[in-house]
PDB file of N, CA and C in Angstrom:
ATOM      1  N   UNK A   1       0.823  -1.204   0.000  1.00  0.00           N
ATOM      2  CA  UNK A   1       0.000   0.000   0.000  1.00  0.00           C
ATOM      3  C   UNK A   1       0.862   1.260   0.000  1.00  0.00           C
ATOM      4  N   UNK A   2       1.778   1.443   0.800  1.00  0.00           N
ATOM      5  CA  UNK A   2       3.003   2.448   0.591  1.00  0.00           C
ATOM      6  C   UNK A   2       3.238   2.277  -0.764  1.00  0.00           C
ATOM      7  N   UNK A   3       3.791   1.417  -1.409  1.00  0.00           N
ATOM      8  CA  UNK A   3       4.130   1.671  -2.541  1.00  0.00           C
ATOM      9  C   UNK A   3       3.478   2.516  -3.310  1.00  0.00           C
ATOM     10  N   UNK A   4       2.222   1.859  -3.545  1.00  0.00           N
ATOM     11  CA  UNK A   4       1.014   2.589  -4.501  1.00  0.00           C
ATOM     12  C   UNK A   4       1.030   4.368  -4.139  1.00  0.00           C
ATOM     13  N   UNK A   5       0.535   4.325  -2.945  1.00  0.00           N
ATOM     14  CA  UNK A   5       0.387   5.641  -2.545  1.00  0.00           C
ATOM     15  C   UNK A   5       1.569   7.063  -2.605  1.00  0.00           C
ATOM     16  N   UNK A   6       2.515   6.117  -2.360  1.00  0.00           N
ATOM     17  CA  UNK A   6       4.096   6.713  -3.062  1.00  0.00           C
ATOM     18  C   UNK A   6       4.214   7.469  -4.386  1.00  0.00           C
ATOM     19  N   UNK A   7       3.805   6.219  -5.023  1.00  0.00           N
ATOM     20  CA  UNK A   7       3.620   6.251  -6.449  1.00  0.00           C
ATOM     21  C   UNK A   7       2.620   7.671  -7.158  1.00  0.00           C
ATOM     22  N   UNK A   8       1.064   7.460  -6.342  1.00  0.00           N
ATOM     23  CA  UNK A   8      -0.003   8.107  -6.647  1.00  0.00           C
ATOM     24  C   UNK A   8       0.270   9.796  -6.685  1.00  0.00           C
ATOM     25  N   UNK A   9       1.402   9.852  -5.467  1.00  0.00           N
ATOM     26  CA  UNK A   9       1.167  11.054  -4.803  1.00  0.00           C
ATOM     27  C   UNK A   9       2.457  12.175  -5.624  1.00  0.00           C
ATOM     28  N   UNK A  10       3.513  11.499  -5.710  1.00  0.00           N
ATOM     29  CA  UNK A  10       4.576  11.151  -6.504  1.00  0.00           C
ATOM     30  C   UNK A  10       3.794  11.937  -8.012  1.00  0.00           C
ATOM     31  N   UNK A  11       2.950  10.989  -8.725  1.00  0.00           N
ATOM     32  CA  UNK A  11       2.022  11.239 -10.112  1.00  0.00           C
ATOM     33  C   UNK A  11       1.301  12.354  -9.958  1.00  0.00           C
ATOM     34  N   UNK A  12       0.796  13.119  -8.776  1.00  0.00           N
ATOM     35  CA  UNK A  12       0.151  13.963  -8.580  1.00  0.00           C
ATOM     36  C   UNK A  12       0.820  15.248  -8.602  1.00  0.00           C
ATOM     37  N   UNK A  13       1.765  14.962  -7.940  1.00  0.00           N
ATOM     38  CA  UNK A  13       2.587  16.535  -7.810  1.00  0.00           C
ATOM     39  C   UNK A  13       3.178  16.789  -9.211  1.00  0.00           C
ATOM     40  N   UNK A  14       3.731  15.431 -10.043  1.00  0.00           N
ATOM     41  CA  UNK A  14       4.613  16.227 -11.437  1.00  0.00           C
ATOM     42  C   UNK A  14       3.228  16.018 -12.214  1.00  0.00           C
ATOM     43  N   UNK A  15       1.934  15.757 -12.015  1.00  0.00           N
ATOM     44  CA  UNK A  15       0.689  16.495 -13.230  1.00  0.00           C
ATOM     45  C   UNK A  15       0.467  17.550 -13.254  1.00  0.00           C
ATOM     46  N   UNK A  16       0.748  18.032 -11.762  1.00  0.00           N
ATOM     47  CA  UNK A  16       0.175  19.517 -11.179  1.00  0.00           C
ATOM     48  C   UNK A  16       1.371  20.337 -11.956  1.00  0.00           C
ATOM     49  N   UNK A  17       2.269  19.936 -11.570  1.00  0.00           N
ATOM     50  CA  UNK A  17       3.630  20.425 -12.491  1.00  0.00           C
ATOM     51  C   UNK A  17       3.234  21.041 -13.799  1.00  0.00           C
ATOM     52  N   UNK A  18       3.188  19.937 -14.758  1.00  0.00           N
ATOM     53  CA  UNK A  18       3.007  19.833 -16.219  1.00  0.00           C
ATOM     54  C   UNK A  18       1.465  20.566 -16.514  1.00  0.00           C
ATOM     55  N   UNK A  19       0.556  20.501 -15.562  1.00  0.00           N
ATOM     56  CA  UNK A  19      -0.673  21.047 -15.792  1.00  0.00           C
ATOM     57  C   UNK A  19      -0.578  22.767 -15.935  1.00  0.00           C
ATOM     58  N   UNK A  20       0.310  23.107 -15.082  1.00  0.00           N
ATOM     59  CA  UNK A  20       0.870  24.512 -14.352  1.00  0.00           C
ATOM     60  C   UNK A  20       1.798  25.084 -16.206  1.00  0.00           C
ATOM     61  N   UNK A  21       2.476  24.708 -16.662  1.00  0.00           N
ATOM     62  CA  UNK A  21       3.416  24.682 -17.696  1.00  0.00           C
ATOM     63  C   UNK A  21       2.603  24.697 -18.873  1.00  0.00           C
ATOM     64  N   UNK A  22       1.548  23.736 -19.029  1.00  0.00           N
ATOM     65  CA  UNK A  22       0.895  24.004 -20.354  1.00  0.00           C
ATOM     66  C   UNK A  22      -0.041  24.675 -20.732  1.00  0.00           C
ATOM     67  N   UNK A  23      -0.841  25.147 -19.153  1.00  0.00           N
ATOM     68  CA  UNK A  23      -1.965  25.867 -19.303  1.00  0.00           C
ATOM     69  C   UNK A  23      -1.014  27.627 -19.353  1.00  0.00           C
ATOM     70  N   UNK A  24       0.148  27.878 -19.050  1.00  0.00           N
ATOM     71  CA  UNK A  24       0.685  28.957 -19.047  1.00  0.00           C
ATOM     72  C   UNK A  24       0.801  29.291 -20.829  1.00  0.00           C
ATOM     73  N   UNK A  25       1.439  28.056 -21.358  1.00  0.00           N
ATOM     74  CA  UNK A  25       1.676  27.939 -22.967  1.00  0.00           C
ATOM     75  C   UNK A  25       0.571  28.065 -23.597  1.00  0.00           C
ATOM     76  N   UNK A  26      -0.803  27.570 -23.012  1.00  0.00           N
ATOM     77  CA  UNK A  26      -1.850  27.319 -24.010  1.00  0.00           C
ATOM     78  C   UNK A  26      -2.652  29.075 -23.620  1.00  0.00           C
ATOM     79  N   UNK A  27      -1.951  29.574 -23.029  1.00  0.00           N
ATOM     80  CA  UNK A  27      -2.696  30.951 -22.844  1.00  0.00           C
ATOM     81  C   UNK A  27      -2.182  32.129 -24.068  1.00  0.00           C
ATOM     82  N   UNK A  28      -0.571  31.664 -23.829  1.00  0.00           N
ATOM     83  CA  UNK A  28      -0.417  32.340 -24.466  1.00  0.00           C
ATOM     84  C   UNK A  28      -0.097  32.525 -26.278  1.00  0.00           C
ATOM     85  N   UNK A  29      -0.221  30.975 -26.422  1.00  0.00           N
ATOM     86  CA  UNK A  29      -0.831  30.408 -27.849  1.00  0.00           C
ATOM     87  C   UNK A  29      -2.181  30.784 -28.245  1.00  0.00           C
ATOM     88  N   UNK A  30      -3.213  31.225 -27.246  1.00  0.00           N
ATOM     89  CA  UNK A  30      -4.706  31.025 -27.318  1.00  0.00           C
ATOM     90  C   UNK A  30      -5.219  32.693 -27.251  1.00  0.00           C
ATOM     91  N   UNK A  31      -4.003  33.369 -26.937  1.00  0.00           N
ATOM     92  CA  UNK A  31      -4.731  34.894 -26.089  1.00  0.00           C
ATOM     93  C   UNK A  31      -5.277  35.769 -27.414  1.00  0.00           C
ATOM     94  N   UNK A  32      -4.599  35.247 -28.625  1.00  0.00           N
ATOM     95  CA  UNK A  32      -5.125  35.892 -29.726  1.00  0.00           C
ATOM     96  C   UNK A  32      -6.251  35.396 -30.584  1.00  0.00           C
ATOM     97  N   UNK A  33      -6.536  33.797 -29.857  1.00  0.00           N
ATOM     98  CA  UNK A  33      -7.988  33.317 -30.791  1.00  0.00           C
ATOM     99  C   UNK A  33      -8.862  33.624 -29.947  1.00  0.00           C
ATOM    100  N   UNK A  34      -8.795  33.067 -28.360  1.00  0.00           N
ATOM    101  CA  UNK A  34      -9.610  32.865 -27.580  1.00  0.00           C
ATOM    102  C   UNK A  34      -9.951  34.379 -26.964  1.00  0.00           C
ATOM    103  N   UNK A  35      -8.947  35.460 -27.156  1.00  0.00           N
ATOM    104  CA  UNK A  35      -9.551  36.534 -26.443  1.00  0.00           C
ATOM    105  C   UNK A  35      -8.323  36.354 -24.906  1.00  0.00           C
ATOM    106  N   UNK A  36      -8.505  38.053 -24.586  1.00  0.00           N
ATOM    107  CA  UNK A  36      -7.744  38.079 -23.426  1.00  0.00           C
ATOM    108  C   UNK A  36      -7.921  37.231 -21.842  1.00  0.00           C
ATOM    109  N   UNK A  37      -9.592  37.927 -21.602  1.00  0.00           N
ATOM    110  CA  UNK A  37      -9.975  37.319 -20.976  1.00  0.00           C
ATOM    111  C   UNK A  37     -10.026  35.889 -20.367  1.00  0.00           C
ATOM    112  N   UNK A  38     -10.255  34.996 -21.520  1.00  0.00           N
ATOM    113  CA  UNK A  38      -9.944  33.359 -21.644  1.00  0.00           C
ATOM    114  C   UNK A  38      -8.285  33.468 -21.161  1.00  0.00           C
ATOM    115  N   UNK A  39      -7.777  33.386 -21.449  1.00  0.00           N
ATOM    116  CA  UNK A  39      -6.317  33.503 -21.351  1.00  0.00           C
ATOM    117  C   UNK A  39      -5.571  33.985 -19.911  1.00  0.00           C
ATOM    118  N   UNK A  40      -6.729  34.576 -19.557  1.00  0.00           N
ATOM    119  CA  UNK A  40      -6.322  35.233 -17.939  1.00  0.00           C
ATOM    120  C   UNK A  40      -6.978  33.716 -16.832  1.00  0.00           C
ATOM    121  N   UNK A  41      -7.872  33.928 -17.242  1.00  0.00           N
ATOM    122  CA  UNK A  41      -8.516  32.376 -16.415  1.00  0.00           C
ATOM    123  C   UNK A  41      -7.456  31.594 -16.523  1.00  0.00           C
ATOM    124  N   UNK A  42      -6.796  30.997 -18.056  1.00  0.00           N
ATOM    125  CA  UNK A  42      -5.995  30.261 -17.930  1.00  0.00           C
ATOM    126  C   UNK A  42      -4.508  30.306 -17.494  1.00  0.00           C
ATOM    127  N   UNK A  43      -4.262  31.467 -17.131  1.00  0.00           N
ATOM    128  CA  UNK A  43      -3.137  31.880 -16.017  1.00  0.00           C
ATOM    129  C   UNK A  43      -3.514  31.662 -14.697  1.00  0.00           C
ATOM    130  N   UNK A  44      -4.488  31.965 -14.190  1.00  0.00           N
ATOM    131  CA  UNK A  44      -5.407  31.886 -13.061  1.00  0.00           C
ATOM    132  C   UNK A  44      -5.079  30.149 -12.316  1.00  0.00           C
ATOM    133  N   UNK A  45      -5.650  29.714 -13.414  1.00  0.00           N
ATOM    134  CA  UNK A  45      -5.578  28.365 -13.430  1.00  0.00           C
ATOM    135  C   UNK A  45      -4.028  27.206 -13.232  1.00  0.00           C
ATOM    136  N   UNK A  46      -3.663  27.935 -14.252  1.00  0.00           N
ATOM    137  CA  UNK A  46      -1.972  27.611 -13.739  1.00  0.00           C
ATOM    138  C   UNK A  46      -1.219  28.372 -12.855  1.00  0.00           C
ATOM    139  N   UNK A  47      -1.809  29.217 -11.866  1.00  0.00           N
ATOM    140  CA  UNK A  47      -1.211  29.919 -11.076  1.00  0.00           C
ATOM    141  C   UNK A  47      -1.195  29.051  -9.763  1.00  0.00           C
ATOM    142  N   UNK A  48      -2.871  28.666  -9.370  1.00  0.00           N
ATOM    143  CA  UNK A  48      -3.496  27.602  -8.720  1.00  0.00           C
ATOM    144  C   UNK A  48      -2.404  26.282  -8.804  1.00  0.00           C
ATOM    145  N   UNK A  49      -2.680  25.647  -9.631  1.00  0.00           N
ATOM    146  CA  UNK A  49      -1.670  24.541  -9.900  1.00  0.00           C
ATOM    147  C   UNK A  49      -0.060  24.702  -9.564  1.00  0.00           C
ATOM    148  N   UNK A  50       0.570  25.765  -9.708  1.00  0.00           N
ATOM    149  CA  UNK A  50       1.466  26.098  -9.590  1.00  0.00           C
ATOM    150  C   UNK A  50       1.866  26.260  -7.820  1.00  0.00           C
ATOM    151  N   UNK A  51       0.704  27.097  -7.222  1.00  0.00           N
ATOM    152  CA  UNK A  51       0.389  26.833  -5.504  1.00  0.00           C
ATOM    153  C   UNK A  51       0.137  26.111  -4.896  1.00  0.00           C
ATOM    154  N   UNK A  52      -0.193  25.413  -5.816  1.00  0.00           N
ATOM    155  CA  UNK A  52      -1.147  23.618  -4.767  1.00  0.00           C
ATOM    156  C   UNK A  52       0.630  23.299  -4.739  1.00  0.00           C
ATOM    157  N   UNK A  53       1.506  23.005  -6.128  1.00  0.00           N
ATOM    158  CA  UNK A  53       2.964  22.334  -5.732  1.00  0.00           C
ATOM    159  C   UNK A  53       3.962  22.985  -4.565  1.00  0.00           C
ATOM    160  N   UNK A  54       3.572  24.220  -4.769  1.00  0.00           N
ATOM    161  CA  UNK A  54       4.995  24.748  -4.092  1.00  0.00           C
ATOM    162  C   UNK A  54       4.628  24.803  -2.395  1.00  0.00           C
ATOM    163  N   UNK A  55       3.241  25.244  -2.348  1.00  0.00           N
ATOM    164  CA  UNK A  55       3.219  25.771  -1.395  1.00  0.00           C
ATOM    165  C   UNK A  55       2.472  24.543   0.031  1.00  0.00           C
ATOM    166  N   UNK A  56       1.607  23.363  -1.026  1.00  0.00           N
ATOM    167  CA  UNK A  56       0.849  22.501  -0.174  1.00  0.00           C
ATOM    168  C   UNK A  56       1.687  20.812  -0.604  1.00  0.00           C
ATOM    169  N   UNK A  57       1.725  20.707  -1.525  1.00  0.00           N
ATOM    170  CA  UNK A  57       2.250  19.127  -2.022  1.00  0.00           C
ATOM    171  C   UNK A  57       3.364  19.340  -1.358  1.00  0.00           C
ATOM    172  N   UNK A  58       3.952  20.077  -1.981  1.00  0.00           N
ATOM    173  CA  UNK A  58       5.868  19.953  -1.652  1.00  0.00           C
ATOM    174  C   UNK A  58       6.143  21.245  -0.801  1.00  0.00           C
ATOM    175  N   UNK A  59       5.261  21.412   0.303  1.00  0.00           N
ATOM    176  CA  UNK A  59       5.930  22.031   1.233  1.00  0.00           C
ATOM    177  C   UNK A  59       7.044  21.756   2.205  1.00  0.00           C
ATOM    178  N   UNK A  60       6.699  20.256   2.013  1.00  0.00           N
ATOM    179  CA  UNK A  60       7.586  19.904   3.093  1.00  0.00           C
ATOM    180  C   UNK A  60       8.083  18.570   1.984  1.00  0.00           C
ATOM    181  N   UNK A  61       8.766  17.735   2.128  1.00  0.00           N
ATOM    182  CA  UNK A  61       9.417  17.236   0.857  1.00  0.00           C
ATOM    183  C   UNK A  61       8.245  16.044   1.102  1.00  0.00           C
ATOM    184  N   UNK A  62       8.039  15.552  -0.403  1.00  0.00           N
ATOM    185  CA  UNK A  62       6.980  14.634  -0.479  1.00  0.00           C
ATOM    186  C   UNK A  62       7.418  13.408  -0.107  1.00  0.00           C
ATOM    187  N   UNK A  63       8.756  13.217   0.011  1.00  0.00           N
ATOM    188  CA  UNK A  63       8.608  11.363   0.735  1.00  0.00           C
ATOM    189  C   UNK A  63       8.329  11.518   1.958  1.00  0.00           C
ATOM    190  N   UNK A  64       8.721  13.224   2.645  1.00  0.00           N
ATOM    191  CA  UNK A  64       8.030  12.967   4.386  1.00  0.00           C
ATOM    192  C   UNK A  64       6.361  12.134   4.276  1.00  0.00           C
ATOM    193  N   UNK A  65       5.799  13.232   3.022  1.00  0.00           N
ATOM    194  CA  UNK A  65       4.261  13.193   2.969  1.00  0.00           C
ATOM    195  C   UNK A  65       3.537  11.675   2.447  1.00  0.00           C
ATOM    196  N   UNK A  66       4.285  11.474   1.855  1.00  0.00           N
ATOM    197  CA  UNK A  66       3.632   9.506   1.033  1.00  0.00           C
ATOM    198  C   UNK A  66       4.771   9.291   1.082  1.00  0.00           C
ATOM    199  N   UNK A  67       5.520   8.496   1.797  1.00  0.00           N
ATOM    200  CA  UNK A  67       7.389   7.822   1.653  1.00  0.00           C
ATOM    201  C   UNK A  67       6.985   6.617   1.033  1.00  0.00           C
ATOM    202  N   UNK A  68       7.977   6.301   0.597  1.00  0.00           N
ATOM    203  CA  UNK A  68       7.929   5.154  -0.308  1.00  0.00           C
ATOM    204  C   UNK A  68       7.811   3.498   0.617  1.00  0.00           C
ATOM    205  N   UNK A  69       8.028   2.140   0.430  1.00  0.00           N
ATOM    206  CA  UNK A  69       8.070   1.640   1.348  1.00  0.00           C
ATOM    207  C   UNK A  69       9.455   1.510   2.021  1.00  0.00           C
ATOM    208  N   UNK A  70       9.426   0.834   3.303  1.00  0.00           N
ATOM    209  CA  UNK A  70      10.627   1.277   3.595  1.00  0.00           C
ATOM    210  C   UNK A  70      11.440   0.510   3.510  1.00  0.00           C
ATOM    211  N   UNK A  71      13.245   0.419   3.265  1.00  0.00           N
ATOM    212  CA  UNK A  71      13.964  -0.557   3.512  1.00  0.00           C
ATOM    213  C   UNK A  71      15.158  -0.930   4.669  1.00  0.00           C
ATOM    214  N   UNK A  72      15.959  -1.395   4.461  1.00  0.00           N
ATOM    215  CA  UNK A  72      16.444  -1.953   5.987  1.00  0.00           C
ATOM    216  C   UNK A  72      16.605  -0.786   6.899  1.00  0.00           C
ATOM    217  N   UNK A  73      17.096   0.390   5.765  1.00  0.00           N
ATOM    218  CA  UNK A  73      17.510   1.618   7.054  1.00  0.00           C
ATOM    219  C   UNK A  73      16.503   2.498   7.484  1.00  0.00           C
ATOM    220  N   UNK A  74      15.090   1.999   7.240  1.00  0.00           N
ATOM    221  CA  UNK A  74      14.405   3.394   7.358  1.00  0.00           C
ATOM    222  C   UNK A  74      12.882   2.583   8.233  1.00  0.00           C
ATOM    223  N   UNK A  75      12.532   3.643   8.779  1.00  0.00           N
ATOM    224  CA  UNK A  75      11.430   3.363   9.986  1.00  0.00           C
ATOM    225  C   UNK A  75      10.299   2.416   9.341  1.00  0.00           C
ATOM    226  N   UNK A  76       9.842   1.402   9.267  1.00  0.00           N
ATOM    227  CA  UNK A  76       8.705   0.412   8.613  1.00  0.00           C
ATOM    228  C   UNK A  76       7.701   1.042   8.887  1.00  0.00           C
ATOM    229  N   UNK A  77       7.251   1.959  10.044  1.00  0.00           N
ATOM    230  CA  UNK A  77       5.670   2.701  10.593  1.00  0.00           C
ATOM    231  C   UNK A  77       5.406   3.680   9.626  1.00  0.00           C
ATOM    232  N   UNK A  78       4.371   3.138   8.924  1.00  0.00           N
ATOM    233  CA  UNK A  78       3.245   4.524   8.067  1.00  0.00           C
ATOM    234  C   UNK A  78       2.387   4.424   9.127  1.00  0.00           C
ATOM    235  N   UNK A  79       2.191   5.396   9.684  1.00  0.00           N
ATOM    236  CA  UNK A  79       1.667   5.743  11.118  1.00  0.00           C
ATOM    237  C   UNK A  79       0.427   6.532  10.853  1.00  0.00           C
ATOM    238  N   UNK A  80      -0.746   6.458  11.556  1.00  0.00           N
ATOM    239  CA  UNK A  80      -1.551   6.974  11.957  1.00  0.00           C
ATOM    240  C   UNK A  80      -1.939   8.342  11.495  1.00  0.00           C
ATOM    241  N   UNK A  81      -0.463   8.796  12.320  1.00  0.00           N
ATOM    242  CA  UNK A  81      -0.272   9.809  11.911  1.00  0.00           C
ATOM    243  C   UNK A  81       0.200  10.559  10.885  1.00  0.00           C
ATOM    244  N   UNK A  82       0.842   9.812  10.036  1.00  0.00           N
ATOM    245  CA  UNK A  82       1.362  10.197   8.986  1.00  0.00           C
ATOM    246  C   UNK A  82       0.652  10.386   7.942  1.00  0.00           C
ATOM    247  N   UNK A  83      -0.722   9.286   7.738  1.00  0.00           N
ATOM    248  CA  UNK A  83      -1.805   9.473   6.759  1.00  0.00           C
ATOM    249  C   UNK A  83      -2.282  10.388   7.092  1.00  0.00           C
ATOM    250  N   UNK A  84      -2.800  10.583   8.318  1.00  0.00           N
ATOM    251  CA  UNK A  84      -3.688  12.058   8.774  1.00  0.00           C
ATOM    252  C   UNK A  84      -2.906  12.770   8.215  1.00  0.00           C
ATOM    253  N   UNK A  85      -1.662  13.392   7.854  1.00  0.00           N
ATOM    254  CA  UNK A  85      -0.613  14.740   7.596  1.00  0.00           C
ATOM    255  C   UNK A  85      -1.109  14.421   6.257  1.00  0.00           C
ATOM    256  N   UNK A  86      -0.975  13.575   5.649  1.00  0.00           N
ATOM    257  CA  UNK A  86      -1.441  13.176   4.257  1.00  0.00           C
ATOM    258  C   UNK A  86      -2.514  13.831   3.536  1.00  0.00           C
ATOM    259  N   UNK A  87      -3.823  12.988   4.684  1.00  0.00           N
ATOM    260  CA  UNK A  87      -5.016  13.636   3.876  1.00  0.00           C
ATOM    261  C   UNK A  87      -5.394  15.087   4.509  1.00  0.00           C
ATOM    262  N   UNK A  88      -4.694  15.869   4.999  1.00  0.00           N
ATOM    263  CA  UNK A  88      -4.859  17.264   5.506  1.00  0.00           C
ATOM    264  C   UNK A  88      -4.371  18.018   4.253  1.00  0.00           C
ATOM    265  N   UNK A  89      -3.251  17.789   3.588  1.00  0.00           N
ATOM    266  CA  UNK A  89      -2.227  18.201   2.712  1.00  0.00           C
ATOM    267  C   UNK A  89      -3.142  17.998   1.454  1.00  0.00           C
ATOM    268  N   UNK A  90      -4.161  16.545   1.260  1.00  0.00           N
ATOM    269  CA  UNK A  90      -4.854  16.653  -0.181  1.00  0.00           C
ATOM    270  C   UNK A  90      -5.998  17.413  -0.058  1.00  0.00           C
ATOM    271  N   UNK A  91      -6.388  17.372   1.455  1.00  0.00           N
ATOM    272  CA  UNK A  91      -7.496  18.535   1.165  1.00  0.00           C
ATOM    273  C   UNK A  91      -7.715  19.881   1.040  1.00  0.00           C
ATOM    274  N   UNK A  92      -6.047  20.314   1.011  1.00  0.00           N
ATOM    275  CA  UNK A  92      -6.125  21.562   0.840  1.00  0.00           C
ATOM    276  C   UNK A  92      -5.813  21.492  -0.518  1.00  0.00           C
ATOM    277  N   UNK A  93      -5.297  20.939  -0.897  1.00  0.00           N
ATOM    278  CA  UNK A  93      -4.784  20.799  -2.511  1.00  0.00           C
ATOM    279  C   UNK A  93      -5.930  20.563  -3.809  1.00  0.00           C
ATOM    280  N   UNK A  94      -6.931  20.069  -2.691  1.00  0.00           N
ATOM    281  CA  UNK A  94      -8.206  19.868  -3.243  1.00  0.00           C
ATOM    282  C   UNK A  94      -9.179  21.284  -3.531  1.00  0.00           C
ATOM    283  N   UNK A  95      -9.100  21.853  -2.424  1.00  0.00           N
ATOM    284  CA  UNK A  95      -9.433  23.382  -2.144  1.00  0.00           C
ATOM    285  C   UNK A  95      -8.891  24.300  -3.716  1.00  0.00           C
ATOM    286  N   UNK A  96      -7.727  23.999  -4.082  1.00  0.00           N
ATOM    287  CA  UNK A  96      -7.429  24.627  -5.306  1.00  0.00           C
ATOM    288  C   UNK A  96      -7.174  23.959  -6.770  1.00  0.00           C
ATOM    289  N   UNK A  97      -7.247  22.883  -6.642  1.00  0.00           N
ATOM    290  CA  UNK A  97      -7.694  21.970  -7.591  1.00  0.00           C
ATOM    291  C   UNK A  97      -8.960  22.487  -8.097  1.00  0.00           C
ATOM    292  N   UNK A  98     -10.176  22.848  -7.499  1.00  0.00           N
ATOM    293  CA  UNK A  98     -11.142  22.807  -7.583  1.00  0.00           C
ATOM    294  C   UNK A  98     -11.396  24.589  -8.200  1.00  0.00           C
ATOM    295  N   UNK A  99     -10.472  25.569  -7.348  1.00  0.00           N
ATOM    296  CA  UNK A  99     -10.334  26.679  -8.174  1.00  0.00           C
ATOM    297  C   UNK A  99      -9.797  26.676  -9.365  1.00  0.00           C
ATOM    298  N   UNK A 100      -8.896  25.684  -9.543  1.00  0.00           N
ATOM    299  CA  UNK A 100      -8.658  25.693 -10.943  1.00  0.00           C
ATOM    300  C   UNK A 100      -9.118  25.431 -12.351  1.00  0.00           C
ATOM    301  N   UNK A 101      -9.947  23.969 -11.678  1.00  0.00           N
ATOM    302  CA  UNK A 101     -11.016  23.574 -12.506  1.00  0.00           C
ATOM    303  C   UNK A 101     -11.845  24.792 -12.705  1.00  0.00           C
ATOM    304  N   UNK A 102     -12.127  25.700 -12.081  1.00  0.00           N
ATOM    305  CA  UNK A 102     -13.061  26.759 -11.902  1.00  0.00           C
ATOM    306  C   UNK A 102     -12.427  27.423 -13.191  1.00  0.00           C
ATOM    307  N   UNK A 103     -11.564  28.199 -13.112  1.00  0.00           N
ATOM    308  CA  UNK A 103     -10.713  29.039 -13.897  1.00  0.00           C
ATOM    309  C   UNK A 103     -10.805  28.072 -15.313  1.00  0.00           C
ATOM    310  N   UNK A 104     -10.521  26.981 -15.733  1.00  0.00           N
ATOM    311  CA  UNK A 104     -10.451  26.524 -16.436  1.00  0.00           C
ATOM    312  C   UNK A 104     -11.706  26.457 -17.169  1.00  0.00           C
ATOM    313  N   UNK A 105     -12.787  26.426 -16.453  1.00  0.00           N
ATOM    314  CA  UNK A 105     -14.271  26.063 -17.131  1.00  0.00           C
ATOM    315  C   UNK A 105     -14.963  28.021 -17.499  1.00  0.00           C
ATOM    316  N   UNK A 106     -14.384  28.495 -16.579  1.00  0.00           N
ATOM    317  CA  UNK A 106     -14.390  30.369 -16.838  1.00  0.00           C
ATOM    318  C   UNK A 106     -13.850  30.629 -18.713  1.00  0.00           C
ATOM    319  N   UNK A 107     -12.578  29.828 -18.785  1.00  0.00           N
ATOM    320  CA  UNK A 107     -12.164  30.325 -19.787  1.00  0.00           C
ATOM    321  C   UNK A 107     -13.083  29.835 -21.231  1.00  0.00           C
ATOM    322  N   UNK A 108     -13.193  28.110 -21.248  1.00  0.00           N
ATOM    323  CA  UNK A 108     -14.451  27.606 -21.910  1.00  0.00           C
ATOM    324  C   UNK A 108     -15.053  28.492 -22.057  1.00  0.00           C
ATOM    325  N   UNK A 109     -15.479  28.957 -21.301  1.00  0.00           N
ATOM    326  CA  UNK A 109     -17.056  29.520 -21.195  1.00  0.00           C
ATOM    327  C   UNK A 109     -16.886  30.972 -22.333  1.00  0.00           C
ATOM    328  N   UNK A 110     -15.498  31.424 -21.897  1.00  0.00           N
ATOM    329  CA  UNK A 110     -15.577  32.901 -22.449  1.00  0.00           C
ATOM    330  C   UNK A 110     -14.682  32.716 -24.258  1.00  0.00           C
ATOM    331  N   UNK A 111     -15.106  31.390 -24.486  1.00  0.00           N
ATOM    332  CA  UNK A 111     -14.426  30.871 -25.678  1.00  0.00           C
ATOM    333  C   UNK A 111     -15.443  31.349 -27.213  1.00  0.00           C
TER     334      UNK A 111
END
């Protein structure tokens, strides 16, 4: 189960990454079809994405947050507590995930 979750969380932070990077590119590929406006959402949007990494995923380094499993030298306890730090960290990440999606469906809209 460490593994997976390693893995998941690991996949999450470099999408948010790459999500952050293309929606910056696709704004400014788009600001002359789609209009300014559209284009600001989609900064908006990768700004979000860009905060969920720096400031909530990888605030603190992500193997503290999902560590991988462990081997001879390292503590075997995914603790209690450690998931709780976990799902505190996705629900804030969720909090702007969800603004982003926002921003993202703003720009649609003003397409």
């Amino acid at each position: 189960m460490m593994q997976g979750n390693f893995w998941i969380y690991e996949s999450l932070v470099d999408a948010r990454i790459a999500a952050a990077a293309y929606l910056r590119q696709a704004a400014k590929e788009f600001e002359g079809q789609i209009g300014k406006k559209a284009a600001e959402h989609l900064l908006k949007a990768a700004e979000a994405y860009t905060e969920m990494v720096e400031k909530v995923l990888a605030r603190k380094c992500p193997l503290e947050i999902a560590p991988p499993p462990p081997d001879a030298k390292s503590d075997p306890n995914w603790t209690p507590a450690m998931r709780a730090e976990e799902a505190a960290v996705l629900e804030k990440a969720l909090e702007l995930e969800r603004g982003a999606v926002a921003e993202i469906q703003a720009a649609l809209a003003d397409m």
